[in-house]
Each structure stands twice: as C-alpha cells, then as structure tokens.
C-alpha atoms as a PDB file:
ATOM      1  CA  UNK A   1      30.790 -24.452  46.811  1.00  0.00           C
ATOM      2  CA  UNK A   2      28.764 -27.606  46.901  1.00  0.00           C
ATOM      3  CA  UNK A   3      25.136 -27.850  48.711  1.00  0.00           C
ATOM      4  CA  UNK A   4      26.007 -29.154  52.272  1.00  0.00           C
ATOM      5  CA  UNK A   5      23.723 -31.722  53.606  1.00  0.00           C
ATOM      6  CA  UNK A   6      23.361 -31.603  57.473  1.00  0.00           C
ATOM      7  CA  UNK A   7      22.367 -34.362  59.159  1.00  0.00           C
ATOM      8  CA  UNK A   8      21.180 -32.497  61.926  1.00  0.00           C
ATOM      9  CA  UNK A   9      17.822 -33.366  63.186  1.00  0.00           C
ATOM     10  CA  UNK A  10      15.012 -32.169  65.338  1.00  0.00           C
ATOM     11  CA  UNK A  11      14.362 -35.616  67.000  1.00  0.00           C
ATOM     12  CA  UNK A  12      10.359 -34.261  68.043  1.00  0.00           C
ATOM     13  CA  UNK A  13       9.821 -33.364  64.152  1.00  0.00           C
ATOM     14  CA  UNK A  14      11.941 -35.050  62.350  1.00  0.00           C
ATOM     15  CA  UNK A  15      13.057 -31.917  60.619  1.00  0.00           C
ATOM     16  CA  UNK A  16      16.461 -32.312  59.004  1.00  0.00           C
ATOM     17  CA  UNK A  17      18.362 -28.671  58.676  1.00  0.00           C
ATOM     18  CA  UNK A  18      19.689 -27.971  55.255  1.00  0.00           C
ATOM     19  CA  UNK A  19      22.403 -25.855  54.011  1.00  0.00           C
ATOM     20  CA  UNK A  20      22.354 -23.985  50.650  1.00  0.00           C
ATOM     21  CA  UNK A  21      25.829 -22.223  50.316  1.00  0.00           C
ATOM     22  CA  UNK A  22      26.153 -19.616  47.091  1.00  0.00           C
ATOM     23  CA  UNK A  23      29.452 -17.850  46.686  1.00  0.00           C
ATOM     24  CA  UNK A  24      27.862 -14.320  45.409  1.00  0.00           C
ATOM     25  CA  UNK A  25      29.963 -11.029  44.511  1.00  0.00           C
ATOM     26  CA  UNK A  26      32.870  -9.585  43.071  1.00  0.00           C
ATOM     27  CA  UNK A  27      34.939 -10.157  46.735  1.00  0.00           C
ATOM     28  CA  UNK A  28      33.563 -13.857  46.750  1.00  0.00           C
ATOM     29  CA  UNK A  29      31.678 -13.728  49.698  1.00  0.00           C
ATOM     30  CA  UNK A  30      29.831 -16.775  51.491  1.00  0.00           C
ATOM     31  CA  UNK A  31      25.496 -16.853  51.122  1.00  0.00           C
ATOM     32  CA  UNK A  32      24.033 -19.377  53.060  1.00  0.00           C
ATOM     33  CA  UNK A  33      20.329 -20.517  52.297  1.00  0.00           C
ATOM     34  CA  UNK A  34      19.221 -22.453  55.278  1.00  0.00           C
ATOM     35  CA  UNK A  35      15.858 -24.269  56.360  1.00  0.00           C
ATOM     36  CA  UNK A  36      13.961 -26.966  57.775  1.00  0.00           C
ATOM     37  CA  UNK A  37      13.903 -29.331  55.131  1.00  0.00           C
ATOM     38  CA  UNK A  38       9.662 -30.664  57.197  1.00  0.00           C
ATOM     39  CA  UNK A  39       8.262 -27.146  57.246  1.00  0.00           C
ATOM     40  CA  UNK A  40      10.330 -25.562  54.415  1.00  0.00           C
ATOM     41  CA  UNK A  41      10.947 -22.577  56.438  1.00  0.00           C
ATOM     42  CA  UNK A  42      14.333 -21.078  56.302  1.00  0.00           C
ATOM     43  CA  UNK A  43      16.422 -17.782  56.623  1.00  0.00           C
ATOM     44  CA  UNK A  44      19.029 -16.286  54.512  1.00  0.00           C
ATOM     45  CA  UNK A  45      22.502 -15.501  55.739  1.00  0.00           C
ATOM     46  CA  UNK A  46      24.749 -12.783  54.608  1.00  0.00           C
ATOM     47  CA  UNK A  47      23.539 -11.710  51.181  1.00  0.00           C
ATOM     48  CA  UNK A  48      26.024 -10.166  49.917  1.00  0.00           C
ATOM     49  CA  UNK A  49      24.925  -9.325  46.034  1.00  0.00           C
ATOM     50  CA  UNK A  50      23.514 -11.098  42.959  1.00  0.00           C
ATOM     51  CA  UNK A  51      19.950 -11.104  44.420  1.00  0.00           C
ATOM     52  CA  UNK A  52      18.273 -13.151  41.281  1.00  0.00           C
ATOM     53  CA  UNK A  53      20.544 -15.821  42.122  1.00  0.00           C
ATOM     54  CA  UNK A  54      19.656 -16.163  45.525  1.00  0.00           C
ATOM     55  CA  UNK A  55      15.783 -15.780  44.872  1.00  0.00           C
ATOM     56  CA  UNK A  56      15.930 -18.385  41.918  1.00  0.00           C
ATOM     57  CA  UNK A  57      17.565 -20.511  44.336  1.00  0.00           C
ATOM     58  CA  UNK A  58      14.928 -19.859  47.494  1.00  0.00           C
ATOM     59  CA  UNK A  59      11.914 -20.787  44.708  1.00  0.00           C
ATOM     60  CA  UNK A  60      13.723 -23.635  43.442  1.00  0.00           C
ATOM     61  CA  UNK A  61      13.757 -25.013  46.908  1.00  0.00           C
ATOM     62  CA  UNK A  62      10.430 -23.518  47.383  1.00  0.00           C
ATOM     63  CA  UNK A  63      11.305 -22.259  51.132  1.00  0.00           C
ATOM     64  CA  UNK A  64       9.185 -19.186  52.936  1.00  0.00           C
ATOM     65  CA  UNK A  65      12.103 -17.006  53.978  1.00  0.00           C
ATOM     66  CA  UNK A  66      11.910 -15.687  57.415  1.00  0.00           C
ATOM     67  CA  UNK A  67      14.723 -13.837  57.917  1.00  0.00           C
ATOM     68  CA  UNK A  68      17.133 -12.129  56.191  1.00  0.00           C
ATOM     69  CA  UNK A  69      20.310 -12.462  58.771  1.00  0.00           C
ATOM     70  CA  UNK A  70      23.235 -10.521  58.612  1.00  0.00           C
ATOM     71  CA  UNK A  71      26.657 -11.370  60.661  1.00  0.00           C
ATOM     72  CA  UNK A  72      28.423  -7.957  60.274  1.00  0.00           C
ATOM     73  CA  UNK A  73      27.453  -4.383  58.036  1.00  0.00           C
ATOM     74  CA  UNK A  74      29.797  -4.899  55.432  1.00  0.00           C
ATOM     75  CA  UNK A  75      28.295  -4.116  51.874  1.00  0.00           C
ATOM     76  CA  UNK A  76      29.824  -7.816  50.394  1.00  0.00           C
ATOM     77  CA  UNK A  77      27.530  -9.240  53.066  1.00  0.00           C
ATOM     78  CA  UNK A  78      24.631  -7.235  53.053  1.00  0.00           C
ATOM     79  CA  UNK A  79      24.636  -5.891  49.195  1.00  0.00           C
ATOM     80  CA  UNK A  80      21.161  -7.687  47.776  1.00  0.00           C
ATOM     81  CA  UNK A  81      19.205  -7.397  51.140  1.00  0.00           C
ATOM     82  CA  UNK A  82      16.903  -4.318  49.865  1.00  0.00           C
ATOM     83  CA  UNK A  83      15.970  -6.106  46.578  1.00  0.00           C
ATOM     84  CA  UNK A  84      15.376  -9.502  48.583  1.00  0.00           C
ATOM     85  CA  UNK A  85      13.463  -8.122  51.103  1.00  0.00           C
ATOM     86  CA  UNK A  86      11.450  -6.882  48.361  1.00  0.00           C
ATOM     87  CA  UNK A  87      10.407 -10.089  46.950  1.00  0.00           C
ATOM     88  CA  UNK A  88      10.077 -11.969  50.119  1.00  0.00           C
ATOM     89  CA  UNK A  89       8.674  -9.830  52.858  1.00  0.00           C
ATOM     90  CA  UNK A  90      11.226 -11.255  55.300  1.00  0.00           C
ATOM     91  CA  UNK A  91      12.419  -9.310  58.145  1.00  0.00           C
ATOM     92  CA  UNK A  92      16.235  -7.886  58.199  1.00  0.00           C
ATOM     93  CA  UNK A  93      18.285  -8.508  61.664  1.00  0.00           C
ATOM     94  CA  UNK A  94      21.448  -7.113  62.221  1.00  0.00           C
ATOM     95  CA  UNK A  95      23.322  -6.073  65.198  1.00  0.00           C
ATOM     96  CA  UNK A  96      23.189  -2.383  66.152  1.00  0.00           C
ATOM     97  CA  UNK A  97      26.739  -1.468  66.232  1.00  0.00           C
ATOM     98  CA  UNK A  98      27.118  -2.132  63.019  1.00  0.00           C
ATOM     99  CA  UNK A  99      24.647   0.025  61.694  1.00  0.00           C
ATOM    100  CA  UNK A 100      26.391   2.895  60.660  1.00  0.00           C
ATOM    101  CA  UNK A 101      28.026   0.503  57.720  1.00  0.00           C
ATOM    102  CA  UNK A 102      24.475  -0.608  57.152  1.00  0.00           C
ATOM    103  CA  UNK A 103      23.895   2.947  56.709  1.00  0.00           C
ATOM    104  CA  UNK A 104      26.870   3.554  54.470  1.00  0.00           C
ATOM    105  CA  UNK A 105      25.973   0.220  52.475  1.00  0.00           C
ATOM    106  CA  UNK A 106      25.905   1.915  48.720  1.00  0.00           C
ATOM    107  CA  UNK A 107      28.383   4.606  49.203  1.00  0.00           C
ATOM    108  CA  UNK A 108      30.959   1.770  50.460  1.00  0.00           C
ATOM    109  CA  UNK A 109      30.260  -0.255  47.509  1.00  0.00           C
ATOM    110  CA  UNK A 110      30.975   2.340  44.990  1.00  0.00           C
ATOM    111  CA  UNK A 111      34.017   2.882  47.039  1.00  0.00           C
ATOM    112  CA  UNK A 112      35.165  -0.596  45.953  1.00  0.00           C
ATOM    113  CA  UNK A 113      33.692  -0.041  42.302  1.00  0.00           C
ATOM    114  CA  UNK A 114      30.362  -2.475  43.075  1.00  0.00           C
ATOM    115  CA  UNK A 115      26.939  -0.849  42.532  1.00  0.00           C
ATOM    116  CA  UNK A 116      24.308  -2.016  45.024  1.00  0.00           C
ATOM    117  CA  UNK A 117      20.592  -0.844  46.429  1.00  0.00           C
ATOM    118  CA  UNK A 118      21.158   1.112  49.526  1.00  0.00           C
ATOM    119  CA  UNK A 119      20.590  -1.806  52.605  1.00  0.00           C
ATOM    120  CA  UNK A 120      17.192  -1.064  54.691  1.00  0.00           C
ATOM    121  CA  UNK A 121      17.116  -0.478  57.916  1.00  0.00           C
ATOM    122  CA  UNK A 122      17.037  -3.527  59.960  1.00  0.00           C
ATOM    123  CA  UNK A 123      13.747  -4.559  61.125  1.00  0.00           C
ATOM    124  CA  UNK A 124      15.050  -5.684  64.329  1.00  0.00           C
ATOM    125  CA  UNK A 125      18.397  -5.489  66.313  1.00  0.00           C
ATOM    126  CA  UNK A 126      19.670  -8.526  67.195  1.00  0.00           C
ATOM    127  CA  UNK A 127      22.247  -8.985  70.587  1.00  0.00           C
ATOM    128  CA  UNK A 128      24.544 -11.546  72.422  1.00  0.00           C
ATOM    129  CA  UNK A 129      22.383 -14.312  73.453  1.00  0.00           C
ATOM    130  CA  UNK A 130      19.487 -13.633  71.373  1.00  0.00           C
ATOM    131  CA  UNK A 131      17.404 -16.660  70.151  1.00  0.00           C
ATOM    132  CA  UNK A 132      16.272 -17.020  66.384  1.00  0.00           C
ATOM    133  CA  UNK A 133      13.524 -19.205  65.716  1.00  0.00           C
ATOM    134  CA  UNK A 134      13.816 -21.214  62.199  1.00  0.00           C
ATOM    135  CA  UNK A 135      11.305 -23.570  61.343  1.00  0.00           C
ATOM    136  CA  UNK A 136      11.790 -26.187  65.226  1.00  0.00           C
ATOM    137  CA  UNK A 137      16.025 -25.259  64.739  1.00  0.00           C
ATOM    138  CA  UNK A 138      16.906 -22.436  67.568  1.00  0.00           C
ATOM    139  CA  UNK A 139      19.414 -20.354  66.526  1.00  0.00           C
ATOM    140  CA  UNK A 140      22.027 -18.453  69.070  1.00  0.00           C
ATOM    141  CA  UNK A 141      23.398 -15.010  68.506  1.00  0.00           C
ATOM    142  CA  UNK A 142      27.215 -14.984  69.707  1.00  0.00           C
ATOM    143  CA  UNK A 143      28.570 -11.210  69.153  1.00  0.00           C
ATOM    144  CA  UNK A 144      31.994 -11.553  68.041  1.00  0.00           C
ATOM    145  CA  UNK A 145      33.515  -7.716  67.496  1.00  0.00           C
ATOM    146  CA  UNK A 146      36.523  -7.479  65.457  1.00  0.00           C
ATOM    147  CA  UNK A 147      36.433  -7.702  62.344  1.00  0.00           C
ATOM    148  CA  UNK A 148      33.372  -5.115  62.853  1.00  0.00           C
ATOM    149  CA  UNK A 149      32.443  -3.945  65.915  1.00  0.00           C
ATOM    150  CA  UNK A 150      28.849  -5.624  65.537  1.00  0.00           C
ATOM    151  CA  UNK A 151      30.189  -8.426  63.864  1.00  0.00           C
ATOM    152  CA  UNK A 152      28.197 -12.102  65.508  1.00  0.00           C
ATOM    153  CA  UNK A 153      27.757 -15.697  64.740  1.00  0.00           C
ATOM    154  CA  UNK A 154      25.171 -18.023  64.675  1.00  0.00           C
ATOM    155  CA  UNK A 155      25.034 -20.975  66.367  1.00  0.00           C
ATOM    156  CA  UNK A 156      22.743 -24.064  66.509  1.00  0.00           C
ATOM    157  CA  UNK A 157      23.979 -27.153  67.987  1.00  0.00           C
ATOM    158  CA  UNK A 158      27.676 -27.510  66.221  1.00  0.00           C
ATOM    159  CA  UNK A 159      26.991 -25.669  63.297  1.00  0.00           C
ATOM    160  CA  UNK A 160      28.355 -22.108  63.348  1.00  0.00           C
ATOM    161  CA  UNK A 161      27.368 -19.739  60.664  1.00  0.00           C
ATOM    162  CA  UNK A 162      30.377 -17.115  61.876  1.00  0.00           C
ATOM    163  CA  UNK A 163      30.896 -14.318  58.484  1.00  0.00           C
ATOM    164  CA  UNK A 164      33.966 -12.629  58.470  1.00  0.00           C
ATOM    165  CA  UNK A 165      35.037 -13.971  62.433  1.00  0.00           C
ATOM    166  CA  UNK A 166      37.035 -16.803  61.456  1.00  0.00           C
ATOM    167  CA  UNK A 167      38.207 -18.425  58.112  1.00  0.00           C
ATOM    168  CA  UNK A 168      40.040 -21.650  57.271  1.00  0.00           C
ATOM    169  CA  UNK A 169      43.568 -20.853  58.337  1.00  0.00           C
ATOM    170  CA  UNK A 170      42.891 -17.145  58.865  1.00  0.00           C
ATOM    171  CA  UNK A 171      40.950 -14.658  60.449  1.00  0.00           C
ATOM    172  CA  UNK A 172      38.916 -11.676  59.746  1.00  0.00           C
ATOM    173  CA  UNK A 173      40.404  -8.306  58.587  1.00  0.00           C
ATOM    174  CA  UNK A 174      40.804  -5.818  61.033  1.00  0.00           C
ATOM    175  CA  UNK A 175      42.221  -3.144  58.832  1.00  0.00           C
ATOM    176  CA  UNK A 176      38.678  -1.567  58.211  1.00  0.00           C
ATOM    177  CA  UNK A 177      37.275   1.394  60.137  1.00  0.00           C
ATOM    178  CA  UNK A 178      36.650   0.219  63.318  1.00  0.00           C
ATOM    179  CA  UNK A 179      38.223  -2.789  63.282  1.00  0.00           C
ATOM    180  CA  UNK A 180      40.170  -4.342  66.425  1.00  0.00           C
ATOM    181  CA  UNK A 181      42.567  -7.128  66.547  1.00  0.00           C
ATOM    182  CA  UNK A 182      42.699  -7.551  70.309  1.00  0.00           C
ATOM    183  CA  UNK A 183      38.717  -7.630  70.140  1.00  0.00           C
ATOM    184  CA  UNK A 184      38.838 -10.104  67.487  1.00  0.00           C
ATOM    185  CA  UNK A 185      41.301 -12.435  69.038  1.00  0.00           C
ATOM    186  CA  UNK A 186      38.690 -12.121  72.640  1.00  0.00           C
ATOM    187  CA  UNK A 187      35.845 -12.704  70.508  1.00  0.00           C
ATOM    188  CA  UNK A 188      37.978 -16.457  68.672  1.00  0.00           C
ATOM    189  CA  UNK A 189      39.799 -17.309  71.721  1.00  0.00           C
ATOM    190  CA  UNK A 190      36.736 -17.014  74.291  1.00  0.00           C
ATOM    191  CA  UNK A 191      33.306 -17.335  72.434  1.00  0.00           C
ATOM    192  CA  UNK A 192      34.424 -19.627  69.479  1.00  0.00           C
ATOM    193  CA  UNK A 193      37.590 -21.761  70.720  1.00  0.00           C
ATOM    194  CA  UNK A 194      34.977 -22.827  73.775  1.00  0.00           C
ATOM    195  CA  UNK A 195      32.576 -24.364  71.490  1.00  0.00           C
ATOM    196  CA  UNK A 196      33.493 -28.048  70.383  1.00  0.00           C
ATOM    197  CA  UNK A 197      36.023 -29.429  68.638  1.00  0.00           C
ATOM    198  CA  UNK A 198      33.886 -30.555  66.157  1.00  0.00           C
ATOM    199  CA  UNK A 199      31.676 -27.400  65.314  1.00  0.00           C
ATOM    200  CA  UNK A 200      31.503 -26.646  61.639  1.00  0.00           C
ATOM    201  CA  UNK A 201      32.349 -22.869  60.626  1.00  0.00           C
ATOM    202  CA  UNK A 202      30.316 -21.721  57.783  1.00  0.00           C
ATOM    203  CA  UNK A 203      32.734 -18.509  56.879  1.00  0.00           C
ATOM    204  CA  UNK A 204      32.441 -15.427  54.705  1.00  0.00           C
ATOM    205  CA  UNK A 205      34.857 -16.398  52.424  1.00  0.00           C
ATOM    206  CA  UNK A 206      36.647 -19.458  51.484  1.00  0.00           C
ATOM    207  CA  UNK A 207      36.460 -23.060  52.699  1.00  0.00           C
ATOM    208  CA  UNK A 208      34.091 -24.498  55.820  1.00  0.00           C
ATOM    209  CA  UNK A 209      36.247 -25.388  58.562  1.00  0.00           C
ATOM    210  CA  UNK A 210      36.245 -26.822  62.151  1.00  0.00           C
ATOM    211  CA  UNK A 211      36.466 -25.693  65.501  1.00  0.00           C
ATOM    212  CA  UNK A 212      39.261 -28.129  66.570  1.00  0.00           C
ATOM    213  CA  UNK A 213      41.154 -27.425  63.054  1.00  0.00           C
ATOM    214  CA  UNK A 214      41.331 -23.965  63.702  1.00  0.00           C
ATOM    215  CA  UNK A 215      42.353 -24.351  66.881  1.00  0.00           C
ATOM    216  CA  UNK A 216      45.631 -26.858  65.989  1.00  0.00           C
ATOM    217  CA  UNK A 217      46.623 -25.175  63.272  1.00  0.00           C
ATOM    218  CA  UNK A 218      45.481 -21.547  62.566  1.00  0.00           C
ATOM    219  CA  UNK A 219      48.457 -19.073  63.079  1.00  0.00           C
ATOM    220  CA  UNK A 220      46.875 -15.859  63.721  1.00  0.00           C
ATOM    221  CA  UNK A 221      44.913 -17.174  66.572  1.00  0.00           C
ATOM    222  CA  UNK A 222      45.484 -19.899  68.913  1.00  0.00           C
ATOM    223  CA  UNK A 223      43.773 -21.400  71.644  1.00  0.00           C
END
C-alpha cells in the first residue's frame, strides 16, 4: 500500500496530517503511522505484527509516538504492541470490552500458528465520544461493536481510521467469539453511513474506501 498524503490541514498551524499505511502480518492486516507532519508528533494504529518494520519506519520519519491506538483486541491488530511500547514509551488505548482478547492476545495467535509477545494492558480505556489529542489534529472515538464487541473508529474531520468495521465491498467478520451481525450492521448503518459521503475509510484489510462508495454499492450493508 502506497504512503497516503492528506491534505488535511490545521489552518491555525499549518500542520498537514500524514498517513503512513504498512500492510504487516501473516493475515495482511492494515498499520497506519499517522502524525502532524509541523510538530512530528503522531500515533500508531492497529499494530498488528512485524514490530522492526514499524519502528524503522517511525525513525525514518523521525516522529515521537504518542499513542499506540488499537480499533478492536484482535491479535492481527494488536500483535507488536508489547515490543513497540517498549521502544517508544507510548501509551496503549483500547476499548474495555475488548479486553479479554487483549488478554488472550498470544494464546490466540498460536491458535492461528503466529507467535507474538503477549499485548500489555492498556494504559487507558478509551469510549464512544472520547477525544484523542495528536499533535493540533483531534481525534473522535466512534464505538462500532460487531465485528468485536469493543471494536471503534477514529475519526478526524473525513478521515476514518475504522479496523475491521467496514472494508471495500465488505464488512467485518462476525463469525468470531462474540461477534454480532445485527450490532455490526447498527454500528455501519447509524454511526458510519451518517458521516459524509466523502469520508475516507482507512480499513484493516484491503483497499481504502469511501463513505458514499460503500454506501452505493456494498452488498452486505446498505444505507
């Protein structure tokens, strides 16, 4: 996946927000390196394994990593947050009800045949409506159970950062423990769908998409 470059600006700083994507993993999954391109402070999403790759990145870019921000408990997405929070210090946010796979982490990877550290314990549990400062860019938690029961997005202006929610054409799994369709299809229909058309989705997996393409044309889900 190619670097994205936002033009979305902070019109009192100046500060652009950039968007490193890395696909890490066995199962593919979607790390996003994002920052304020004026203070060079940033946060990384959904970590999912192959830390050195992500820290090579982060001091290649030479960003201070906040956060270390997690959209749902699953060990794809949360696989290199011990040995990252190692090297960088940064605090770990997740949402509580999906602590229990946090928990799990390394027993659920060898499940699937991937060895990983065992995930910390978050440093702080995040909830709907919660604000996450990055550099001047405010980011908004949206809780979107599902997929996972304390699966959530992050929003800042019309850039979503949504993990395993909503995919190009698709949707989440809801085959896992504790997975609902019917809360999935609330979470799309009446916290994502209501955003604009022209929102970018930063997914787990796959493709970026949009807001008003997934609402034309996905068939799991519609608006």
């Amino acid at each position: 996946m190619e670097r994205c470059q936002v033009e979305v600006m902070n019109w009192m700083s100046s500060s652009k927000l950039q968007v490193e994507p890395l696909i890490v993993g066995p199962l593919f999954s979607n790390c996003y390196i994002i920052y304020d391109d004026k203070e060079k402070l940033g946060a990384v999403i959904d970590p999912g394994d192959d830390a050195d790759i992500i820290l090579t990145k982060v001091k290649e870019m030479d960003v201070e990593i906040k956060y270390i921000l997690a959209t749902h408990g699953h060990f794809d997405h949360i696989g290199a947050v011990a040995e990252l929070k190692t090297a960088l210090g940064a605090d770990f946010l997740a949402h509580q009800d999906d602590f229990f796979f946090i928990e799990d982490g390394k027993n659920a990877a060898l499940r699937w045949g991937v060895h990983i550290q065992q995930p910390p314990k978050p440093d702080r549990f995040i909830e709907d409506g919660d604000k996450i400062k990055i550099g001047k860019f405010e980011f908004k938690v949206i809780h979107t159970p599902g997929h996972s029961p304390g699966g959530v997005c992050f929003l800042y202006d019309r850039i979503l950062f949504g993990g395993d929610t909503l995919f190009q054409g698709s949707i989440g799994r809801t085959d896992f423990r504790k997975g609902s369709f019917e809360d999935l299809k609330n979470s799309i229909r009446k916290r994502l769908y209501s955003l604009p058309d022209d929102t970018i989705v930063y997914t787990g997996h796959g493709p970026p998409t949009t807001i008003g393409d997934e609402k034309k044309y996905n068939a799991f889900v519609r608006a």
